[in-house]
Protein backbone atom coordinates (compact mmCIF):
# COMPACT_ATOMS: atom_id res chain seq x y z
CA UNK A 1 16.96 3.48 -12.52
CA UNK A 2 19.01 0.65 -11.51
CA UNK A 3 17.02 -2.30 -10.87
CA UNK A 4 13.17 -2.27 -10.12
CA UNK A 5 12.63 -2.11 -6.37
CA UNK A 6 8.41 -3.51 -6.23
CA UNK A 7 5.31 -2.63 -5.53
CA UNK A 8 6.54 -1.07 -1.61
CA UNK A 9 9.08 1.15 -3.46
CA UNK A 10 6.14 2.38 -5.90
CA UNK A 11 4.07 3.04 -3.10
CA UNK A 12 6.52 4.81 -0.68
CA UNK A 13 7.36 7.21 -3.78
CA UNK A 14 3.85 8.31 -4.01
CA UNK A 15 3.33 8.32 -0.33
CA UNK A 16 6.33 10.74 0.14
CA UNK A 17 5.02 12.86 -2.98
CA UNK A 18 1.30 13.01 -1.91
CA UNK A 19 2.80 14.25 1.22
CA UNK A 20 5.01 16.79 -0.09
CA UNK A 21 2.23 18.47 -2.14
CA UNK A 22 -0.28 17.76 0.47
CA UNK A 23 2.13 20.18 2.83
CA UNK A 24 3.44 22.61 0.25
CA UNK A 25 -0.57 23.35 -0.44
CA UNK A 26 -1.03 23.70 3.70
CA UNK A 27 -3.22 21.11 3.69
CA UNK A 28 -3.91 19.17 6.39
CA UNK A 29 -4.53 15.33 6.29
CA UNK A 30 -7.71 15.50 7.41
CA UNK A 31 -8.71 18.25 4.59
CA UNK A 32 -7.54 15.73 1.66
CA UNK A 33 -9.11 13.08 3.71
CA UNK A 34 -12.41 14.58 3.00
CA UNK A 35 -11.52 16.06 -0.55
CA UNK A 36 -10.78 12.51 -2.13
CA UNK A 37 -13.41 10.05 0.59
CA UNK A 38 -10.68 8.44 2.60
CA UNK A 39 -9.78 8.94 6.62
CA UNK A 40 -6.89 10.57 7.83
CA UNK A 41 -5.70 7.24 9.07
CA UNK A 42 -5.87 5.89 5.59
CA UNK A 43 -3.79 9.44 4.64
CA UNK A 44 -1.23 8.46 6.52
CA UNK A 45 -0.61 4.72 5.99
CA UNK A 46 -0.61 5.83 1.59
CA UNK A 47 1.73 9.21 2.67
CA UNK A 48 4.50 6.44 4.71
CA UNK A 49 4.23 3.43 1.93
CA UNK A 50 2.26 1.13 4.15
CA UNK A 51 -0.66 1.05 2.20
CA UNK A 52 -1.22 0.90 -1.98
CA UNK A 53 -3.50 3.70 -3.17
CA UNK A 54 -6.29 2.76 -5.67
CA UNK A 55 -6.39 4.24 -9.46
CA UNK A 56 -9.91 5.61 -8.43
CA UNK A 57 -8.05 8.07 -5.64
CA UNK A 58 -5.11 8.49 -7.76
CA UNK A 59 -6.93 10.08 -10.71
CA UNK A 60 -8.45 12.21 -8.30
CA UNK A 61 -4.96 13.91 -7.40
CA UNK A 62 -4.37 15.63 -10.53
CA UNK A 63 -7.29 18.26 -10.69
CA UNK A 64 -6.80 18.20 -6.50
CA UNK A 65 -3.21 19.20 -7.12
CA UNK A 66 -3.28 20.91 -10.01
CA UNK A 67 -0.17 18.70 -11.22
CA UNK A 68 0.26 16.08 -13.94
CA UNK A 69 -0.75 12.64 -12.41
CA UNK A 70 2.87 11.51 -13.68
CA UNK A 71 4.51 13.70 -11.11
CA UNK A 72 3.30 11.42 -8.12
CA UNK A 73 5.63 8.07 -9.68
CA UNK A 74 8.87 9.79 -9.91
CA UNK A 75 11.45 10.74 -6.61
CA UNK A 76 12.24 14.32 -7.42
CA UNK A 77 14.66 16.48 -5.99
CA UNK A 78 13.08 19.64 -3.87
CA UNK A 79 14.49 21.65 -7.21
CA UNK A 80 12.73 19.33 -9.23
CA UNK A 81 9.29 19.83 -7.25
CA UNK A 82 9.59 23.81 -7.27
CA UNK A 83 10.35 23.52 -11.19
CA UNK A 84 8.39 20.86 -12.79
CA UNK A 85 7.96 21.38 -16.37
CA UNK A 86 6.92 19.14 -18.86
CA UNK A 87 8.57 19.42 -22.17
CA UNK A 88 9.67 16.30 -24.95
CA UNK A 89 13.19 15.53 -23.43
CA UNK A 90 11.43 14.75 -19.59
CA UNK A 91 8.69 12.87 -21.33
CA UNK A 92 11.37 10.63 -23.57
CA UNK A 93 13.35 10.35 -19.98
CA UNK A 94 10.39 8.87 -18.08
CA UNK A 95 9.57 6.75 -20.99
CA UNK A 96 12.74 5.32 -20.91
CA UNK A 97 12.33 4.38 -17.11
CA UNK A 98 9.25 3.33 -17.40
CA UNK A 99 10.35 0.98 -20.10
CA UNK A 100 13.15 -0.01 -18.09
CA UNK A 101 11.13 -0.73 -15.32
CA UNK A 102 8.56 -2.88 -16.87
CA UNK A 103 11.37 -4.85 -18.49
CA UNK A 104 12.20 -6.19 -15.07
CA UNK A 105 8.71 -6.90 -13.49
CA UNK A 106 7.09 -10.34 -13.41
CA UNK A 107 4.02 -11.33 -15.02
CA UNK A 108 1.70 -10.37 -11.53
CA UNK A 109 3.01 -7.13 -11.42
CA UNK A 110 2.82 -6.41 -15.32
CA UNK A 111 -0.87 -7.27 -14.69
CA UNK A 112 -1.43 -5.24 -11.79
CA UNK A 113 0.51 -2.59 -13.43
CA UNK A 114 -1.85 -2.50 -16.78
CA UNK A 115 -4.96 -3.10 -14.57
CA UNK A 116 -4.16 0.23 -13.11
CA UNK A 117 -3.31 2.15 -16.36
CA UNK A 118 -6.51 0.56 -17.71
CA UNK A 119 -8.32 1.85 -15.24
CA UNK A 120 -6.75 5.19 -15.29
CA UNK A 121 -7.80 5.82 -18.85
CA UNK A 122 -11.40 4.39 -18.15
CA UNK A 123 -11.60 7.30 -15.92
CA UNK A 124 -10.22 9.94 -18.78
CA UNK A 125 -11.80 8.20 -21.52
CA UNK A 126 -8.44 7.95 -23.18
CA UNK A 127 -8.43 5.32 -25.74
């Protein structure tokens, strides 16, 4: 990754990969709406970037899914979405990004960023 785009770049990634398993399950809106306590208006404002999604609903994804929570963060070719595997040389290559991206972040969004993986492992007890 080039440069870090923010918070709205973050968000419209997820949005747009929420939405693309959302539709390659033939779910509708309304169904996730109910599966993870949100409305369908709510749906749609995380699925087009206009609105943040909480680390409560986001752990919820996974077992919703059935896909490794790291899969929503990352822009993926339609290839990439059909074949998702993890193995050691993707996890070293996200790493890298990741490392790269929090390298360029300011103190706020460091924060917000390790207030959300804190409360991502609170919810999987990972220590």
């Amino acid at each position: 990754m080039d440069r870090y785009l923010g918070k709205r770049h973050i968000d419209k990634i997820v949005g747009n990969n929420l939405r693309a398993a959302r539709e390659a399950r033939k779910m509708s809106a309304y169904e996730l709406a109910d599966l993870i306590g949100l409305t369908r208006g709510q749906i749609g404002l995380i699925e087009h970037g206009k609105r943040g999604i909480t680390s409560l609903t986001m752990s919820q994804l996974p077992k919703i899914f059935n896909m490794p929570l790291e899969r929503f963060f990352f822009e993926w070719s339609e290839e990439e979405v059909e074949n998702f595997k993890e193995d050691e040389s993707e996890y070293n290559a996200y790493r890298a990004e990741i490392q790269s991206m929090l390298a360029c972040m300011t103190k706020a969004e460091l924060k917000h960023t390790h207030d959300v993986v804190k409360s991502i492992m609170t919810l999987y007890k990972v220590e």
